[in-house]
Structure formats: structure tokens, C-alpha cells
C-alpha atoms as a PDB file:
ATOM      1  CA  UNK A   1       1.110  13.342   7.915  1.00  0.00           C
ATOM      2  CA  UNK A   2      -2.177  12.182   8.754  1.00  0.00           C
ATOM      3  CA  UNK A   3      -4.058  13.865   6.303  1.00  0.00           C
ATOM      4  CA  UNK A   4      -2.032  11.637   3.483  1.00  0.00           C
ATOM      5  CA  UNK A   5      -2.848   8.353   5.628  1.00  0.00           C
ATOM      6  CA  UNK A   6      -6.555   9.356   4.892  1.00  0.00           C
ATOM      7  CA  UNK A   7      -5.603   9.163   1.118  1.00  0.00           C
ATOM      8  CA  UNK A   8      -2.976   6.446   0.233  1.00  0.00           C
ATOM      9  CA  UNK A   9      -2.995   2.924   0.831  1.00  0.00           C
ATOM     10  CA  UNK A  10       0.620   1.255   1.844  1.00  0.00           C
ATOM     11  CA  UNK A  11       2.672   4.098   0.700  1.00  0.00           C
ATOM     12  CA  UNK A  12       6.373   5.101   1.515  1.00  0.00           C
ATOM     13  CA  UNK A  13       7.519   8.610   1.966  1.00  0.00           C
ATOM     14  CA  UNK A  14      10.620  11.048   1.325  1.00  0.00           C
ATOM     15  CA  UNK A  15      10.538  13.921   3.285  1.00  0.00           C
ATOM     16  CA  UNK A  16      12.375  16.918   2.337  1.00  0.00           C
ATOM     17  CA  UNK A  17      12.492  19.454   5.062  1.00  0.00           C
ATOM     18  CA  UNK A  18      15.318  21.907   3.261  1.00  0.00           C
ATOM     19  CA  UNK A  19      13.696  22.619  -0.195  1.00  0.00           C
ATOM     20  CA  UNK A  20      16.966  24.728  -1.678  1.00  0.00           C
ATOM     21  CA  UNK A  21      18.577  21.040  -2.042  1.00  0.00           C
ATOM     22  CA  UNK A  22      15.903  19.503  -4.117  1.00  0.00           C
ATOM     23  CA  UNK A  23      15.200  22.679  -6.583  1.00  0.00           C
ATOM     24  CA  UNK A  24      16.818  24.003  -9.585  1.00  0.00           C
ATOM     25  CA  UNK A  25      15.913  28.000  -9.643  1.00  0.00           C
ATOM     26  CA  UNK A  26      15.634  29.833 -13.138  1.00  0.00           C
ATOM     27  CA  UNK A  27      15.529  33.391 -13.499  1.00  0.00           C
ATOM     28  CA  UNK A  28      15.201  33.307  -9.893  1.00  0.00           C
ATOM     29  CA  UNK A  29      16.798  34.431  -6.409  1.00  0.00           C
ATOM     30  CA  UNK A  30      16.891  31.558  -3.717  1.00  0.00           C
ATOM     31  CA  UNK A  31      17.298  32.668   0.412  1.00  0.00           C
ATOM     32  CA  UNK A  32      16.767  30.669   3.592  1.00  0.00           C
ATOM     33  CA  UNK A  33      14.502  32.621   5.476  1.00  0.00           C
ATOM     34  CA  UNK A  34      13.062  32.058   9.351  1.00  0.00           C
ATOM     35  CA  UNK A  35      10.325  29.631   8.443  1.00  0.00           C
ATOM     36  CA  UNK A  36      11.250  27.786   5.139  1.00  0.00           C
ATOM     37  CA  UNK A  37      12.833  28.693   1.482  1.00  0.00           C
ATOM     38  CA  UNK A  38      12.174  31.867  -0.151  1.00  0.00           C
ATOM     39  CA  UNK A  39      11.946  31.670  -3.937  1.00  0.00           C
ATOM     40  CA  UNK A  40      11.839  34.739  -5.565  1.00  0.00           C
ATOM     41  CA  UNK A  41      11.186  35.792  -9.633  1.00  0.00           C
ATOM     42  CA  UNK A  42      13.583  38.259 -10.693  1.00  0.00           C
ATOM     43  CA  UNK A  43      12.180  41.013 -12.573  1.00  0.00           C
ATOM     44  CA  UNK A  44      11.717  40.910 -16.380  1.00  0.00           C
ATOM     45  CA  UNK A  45      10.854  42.575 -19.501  1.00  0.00           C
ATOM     46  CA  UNK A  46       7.520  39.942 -19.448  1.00  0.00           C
ATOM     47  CA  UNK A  47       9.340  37.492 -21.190  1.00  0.00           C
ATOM     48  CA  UNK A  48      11.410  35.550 -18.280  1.00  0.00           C
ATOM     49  CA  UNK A  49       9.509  33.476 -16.211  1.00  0.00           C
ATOM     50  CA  UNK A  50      11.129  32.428 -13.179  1.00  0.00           C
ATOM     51  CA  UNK A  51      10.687  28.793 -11.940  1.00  0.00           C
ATOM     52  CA  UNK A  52      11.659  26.173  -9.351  1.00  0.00           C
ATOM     53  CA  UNK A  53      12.264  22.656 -10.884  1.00  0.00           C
ATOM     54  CA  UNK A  54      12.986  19.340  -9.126  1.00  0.00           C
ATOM     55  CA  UNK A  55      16.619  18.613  -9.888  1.00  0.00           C
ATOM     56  CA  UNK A  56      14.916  14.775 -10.775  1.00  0.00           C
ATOM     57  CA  UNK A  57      11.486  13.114 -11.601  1.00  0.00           C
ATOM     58  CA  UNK A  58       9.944  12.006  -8.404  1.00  0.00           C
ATOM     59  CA  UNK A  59      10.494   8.830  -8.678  1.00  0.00           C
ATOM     60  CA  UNK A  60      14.260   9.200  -8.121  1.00  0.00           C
ATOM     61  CA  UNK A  61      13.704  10.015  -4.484  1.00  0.00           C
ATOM     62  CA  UNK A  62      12.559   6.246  -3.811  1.00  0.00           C
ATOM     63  CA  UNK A  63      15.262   3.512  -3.059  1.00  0.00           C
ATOM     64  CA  UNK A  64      12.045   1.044  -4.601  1.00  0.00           C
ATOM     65  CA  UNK A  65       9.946   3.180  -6.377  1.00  0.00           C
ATOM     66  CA  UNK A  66       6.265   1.902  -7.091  1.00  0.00           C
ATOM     67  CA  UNK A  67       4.210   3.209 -10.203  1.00  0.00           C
ATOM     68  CA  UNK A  68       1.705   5.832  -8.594  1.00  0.00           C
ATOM     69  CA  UNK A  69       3.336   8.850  -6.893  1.00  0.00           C
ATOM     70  CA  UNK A  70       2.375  12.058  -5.227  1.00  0.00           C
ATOM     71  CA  UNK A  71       3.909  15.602  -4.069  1.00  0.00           C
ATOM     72  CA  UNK A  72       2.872  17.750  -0.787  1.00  0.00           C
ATOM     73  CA  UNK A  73       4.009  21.009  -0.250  1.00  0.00           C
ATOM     74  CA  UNK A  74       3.289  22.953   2.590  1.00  0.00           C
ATOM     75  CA  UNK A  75       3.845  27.219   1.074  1.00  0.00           C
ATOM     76  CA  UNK A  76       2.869  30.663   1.633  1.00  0.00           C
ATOM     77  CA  UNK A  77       2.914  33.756  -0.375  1.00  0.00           C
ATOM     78  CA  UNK A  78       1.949  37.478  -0.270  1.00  0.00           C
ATOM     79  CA  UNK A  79       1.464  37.052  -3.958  1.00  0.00           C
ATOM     80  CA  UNK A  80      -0.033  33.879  -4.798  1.00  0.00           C
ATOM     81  CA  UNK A  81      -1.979  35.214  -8.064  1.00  0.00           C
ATOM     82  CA  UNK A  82       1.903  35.379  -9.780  1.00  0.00           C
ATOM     83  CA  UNK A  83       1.868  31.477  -9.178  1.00  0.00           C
ATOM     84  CA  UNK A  84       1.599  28.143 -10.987  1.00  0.00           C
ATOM     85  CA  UNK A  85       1.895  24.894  -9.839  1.00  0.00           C
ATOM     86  CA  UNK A  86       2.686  22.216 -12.229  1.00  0.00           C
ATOM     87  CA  UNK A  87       3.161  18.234 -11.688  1.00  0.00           C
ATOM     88  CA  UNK A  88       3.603  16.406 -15.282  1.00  0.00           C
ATOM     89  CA  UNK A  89       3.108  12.438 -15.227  1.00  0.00           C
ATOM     90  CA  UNK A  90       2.053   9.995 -17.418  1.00  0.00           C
ATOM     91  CA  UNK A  91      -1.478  11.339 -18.275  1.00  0.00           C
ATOM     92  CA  UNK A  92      -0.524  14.595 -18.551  1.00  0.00           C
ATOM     93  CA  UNK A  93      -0.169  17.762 -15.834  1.00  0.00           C
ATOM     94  CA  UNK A  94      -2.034  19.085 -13.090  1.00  0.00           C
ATOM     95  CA  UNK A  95      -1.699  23.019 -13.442  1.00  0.00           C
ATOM     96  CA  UNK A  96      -2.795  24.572 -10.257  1.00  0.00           C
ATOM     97  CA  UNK A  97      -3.013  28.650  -9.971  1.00  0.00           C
ATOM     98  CA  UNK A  98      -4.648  31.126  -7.392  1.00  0.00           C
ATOM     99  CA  UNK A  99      -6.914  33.508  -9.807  1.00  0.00           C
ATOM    100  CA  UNK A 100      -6.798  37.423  -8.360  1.00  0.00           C
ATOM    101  CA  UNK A 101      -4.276  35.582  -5.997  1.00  0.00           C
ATOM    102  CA  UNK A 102      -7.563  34.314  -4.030  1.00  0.00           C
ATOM    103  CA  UNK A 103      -9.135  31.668  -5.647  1.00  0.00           C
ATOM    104  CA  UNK A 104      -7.845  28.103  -6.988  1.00  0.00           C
ATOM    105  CA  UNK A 105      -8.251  27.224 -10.326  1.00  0.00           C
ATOM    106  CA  UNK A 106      -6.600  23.840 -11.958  1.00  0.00           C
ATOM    107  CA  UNK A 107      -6.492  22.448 -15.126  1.00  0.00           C
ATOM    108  CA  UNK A 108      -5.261  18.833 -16.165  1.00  0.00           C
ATOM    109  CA  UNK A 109      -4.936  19.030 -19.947  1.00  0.00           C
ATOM    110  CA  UNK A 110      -1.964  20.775 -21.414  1.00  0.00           C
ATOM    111  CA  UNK A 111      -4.075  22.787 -23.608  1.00  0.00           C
ATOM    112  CA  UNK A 112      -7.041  23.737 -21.502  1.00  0.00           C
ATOM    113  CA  UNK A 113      -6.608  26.875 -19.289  1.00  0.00           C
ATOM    114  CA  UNK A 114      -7.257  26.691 -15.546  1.00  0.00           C
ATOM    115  CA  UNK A 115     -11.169  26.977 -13.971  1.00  0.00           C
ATOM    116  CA  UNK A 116     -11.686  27.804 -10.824  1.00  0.00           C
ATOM    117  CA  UNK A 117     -11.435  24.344  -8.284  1.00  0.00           C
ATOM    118  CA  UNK A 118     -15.704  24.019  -8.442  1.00  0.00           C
ATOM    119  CA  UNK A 119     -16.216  20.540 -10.160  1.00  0.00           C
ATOM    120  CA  UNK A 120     -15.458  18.209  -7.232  1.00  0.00           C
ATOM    121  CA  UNK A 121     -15.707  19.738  -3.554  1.00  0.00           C
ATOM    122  CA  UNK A 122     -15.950  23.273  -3.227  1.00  0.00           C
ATOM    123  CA  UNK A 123     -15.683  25.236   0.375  1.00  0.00           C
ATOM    124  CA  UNK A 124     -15.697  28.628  -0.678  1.00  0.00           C
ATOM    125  CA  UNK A 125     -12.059  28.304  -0.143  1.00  0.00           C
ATOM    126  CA  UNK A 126     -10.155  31.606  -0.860  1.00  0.00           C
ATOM    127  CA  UNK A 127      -6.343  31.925   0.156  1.00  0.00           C
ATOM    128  CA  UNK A 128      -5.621  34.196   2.352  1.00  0.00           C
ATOM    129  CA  UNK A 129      -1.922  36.334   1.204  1.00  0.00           C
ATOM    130  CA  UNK A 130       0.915  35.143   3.882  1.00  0.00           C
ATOM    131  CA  UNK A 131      -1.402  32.226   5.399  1.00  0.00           C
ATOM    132  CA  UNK A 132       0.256  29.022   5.483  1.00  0.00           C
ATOM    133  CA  UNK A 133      -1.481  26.455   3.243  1.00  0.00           C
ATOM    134  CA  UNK A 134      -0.981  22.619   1.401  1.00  0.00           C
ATOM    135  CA  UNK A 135      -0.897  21.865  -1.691  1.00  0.00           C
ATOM    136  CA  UNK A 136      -1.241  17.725  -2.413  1.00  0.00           C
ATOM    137  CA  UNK A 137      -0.629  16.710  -6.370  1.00  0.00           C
ATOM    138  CA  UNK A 138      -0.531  13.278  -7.749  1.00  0.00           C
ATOM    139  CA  UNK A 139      -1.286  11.001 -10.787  1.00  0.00           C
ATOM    140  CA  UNK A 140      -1.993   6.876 -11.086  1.00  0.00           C
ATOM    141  CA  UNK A 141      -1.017   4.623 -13.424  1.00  0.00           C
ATOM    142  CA  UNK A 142      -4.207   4.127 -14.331  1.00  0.00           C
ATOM    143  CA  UNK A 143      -4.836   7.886 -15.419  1.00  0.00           C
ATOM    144  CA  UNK A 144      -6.209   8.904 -12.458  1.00  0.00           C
ATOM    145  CA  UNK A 145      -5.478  12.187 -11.431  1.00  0.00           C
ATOM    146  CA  UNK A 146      -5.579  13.875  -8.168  1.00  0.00           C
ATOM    147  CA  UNK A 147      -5.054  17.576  -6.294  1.00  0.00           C
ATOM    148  CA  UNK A 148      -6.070  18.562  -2.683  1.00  0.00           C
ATOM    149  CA  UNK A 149      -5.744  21.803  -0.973  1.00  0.00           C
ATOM    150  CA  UNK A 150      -6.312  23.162   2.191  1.00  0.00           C
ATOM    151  CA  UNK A 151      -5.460  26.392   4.766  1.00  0.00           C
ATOM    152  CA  UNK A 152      -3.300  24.657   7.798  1.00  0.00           C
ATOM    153  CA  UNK A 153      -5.330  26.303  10.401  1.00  0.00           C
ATOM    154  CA  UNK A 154      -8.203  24.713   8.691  1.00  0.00           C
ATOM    155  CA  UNK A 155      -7.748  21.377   7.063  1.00  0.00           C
ATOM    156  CA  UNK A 156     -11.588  19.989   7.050  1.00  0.00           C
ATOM    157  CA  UNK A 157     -11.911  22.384   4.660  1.00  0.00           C
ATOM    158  CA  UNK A 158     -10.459  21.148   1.690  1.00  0.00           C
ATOM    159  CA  UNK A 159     -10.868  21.304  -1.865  1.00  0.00           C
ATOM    160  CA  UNK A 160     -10.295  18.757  -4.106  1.00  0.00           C
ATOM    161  CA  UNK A 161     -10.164  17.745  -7.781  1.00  0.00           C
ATOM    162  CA  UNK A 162     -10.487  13.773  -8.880  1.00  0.00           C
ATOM    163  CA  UNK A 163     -10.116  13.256 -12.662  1.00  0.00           C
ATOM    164  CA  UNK A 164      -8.932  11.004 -15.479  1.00  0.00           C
ATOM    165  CA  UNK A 165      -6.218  11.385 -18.195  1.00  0.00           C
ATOM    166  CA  UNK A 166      -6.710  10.604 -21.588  1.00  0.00           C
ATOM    167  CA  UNK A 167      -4.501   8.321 -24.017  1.00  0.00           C
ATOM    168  CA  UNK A 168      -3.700  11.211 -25.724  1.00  0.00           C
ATOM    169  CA  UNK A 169      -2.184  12.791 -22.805  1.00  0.00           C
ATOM    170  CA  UNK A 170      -0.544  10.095 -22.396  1.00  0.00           C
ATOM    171  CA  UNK A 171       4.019  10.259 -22.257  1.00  0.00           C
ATOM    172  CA  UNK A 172       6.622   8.007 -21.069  1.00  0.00           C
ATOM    173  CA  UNK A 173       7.116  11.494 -18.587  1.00  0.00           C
ATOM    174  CA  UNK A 174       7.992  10.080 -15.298  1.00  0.00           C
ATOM    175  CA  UNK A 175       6.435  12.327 -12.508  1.00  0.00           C
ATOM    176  CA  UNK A 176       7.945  15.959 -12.077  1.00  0.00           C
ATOM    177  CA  UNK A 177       7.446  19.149 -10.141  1.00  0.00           C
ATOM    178  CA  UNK A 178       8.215  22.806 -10.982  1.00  0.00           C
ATOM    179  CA  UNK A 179       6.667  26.383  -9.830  1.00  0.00           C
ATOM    180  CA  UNK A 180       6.460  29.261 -12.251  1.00  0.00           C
ATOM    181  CA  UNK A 181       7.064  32.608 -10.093  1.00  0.00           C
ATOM    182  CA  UNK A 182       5.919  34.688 -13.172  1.00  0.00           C
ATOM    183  CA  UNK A 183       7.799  37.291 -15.092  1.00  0.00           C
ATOM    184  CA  UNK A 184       7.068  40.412 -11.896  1.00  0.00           C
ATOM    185  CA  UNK A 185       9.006  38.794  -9.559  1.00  0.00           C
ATOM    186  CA  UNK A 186       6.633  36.409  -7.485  1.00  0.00           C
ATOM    187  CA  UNK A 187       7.644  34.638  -4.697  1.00  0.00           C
ATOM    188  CA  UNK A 188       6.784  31.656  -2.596  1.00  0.00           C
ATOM    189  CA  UNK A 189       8.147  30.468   1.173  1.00  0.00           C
ATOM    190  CA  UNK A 190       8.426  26.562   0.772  1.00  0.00           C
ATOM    191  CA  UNK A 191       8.837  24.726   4.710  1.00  0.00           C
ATOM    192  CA  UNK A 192       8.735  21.581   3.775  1.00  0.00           C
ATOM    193  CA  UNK A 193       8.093  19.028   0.447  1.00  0.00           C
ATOM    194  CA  UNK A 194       6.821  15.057   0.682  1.00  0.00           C
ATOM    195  CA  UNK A 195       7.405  12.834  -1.828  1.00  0.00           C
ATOM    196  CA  UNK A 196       4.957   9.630  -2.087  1.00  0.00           C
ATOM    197  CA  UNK A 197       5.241   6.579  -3.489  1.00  0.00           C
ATOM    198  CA  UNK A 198       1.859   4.071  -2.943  1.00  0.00           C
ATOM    199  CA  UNK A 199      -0.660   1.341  -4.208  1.00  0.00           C
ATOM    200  CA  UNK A 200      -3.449   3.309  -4.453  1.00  0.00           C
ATOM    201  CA  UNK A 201      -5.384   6.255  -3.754  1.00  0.00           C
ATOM    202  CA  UNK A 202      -8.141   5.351  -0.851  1.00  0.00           C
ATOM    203  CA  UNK A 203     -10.752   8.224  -1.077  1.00  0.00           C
END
């Protein structure tokens, strides 16, 4: 992964390249399609939610785990807007969604909703439904918080979102991963997931 060699210094990786082993489906249908995992929401009155939860924290992968570690995902979906991507650590969550199914919006407190991505580096970015795309989440020990994404066919264009977490955020949480499919049946195609465990973030 070059991309992730721009962004960690002297980090060790787990790569996952059959996603169905690693997640725990609720309210949710699980097939192995041509190009990856399909997760799909089942159907509910609008109270349901289905999800995708890493059977264990992060750090679990890693033989010697270090403190700071990091999840990329490469995905598509024809409905992204039913989506939510959440990564809890230490200083709290990074809660990444796709407004109108188009445009990505985070938030990094539990109680704030998500804005759309502007505050860092903005490229007009818009997902495109069924377009293959990455999705990079992870948090320091120091509070720092981090999420990139990009297209595939287009990764100079990025956007990105560089924050702190507060004390108050603060939880003994070791790092872990889930997607919320919604309550209409959502779905995502998951090819592959990396797992990263490093010394620090470079950019």
C-alpha cells in the first residue's frame, strides 16, 4: 500500500483479504460475491439497524501490538447514503457517513452529528454509487485523530480530516471497527481490510 507508506512511520500490517472471517453481521445477510463481501441490512420496521462488527479490537490482529493503530478498507456501494462508518479508540470515534449518499461528512465526538469533510482538505469529492473507493481511519495515543478518503481511480484526490480528542472522550476502549447498514437494508461490497499498527503518523 503505498498510499499508507506516505502516512505511517515504521508500521506493521495485517492484511485481511476475505472480510466474512473478521466480521460479526447483525440484522444482516452476508454473501461472497465476484469482487469482495457483500453485506447486506435486512429490512426493518426502522428500529433494526444492521451492522458489521470486528469479531476483536484491532489490536488483537498484531502478534506485538504498538499503541497507535489504523484501519483501511477498500468498499463500494449503490447506496452509500444508508452508511456509517465507525472506529472507537481511546479519544473517542471517528463517525464517517456519505450525506444524500454523495458527500462525506465525519464527526469525532460521540455527541456531535456528522459535517460534511470541509475543515481540512476538501476536493469537491463526491462518491460516485458502485465506484470503488478507500476509506483510511485511525487514532494516536496522543489523541490525535485521523480519516482519509479517496476514489481508487483517483487517489491525489483525497480528503482528509486531522483532529484531536479530548480527555473527556477519553476510555480504556481499545481500537474497534463496525459499519451500520441502516434499518432499509443497505449494503456494502468489502475487497479487502488492513489493519495497522505504527509509531507515528508522518503527514
Amino acid at each position: 500500500m503505498a498510499f499508507a507508506s506516505l502516512l505511517m512511520d515504521n508500521y506493521e500490517t495485517v492484511h485481511v483479504g476475505e472480510p466474512i472471517a473478521v466480521f460479526e453481521p447483525s440484522n444482516a445477510t452476508t454473501t461472497i460475491g465476484t469482487d469482495g463481501t457483500v453485506f447486506i441490512g435486512r429490512q426493518s420496521d426502522g428500529k433494526a439497524i444492521g451492522i458489521i462488527t470486528l469479531h476483536q479490537p484491532v489490536d488483537a490482529y498484531f502478534e506485538h501490538a504498538g499503541s497507535n493503530f489504523a484501519v483501511l478498507v477498500r468498499f463500494r456501494s449503490d447506496d452509500a447514503g444508508s452508511l456509517r462508518w465507525i472506529y472507537r479508540g481511546r479519544f473517542g470515534r471517528i463517525h464517517l457517513e456519505f450525506m444524500q449518499g454523495l458527500y462525506p461528512a465525519i464527526s469525532t465526538s460521540v455527541d456531535a452529528a456528522a459535517m460534511v469533510m470541509l475543515n481540512q482538505k476538501w476536493n469537491d469529492y463526491v462518491y460516485t454509487p458502485g465506484e470503488w473507493a478507500y476509506a483510511f481511519f485511525g487514532m494516536m495515543s496522543t489523541g490525535q485523530i485521523h480519516c482519509y478518503l479517496w476514489a481508487e481511480n483517483n487517489p491525489d484526490s483525497f480528503n482528509e480530516h486531522i483532529s484531536f480528542g479530548t480527555e473527556s472522550e477519553r476510555t480504556e476502549n481499545m481500537p474497534e471497527f463496525s459499519v451500520e447498514l441502516g434499518s432499509e437494508g443497505g449494503s456494502v461490497v468489502i475487497s479487502d481490510l488492513w489493519f495497522f499498527s505504527y509509531e507515528r503518523m508522518i503527514r
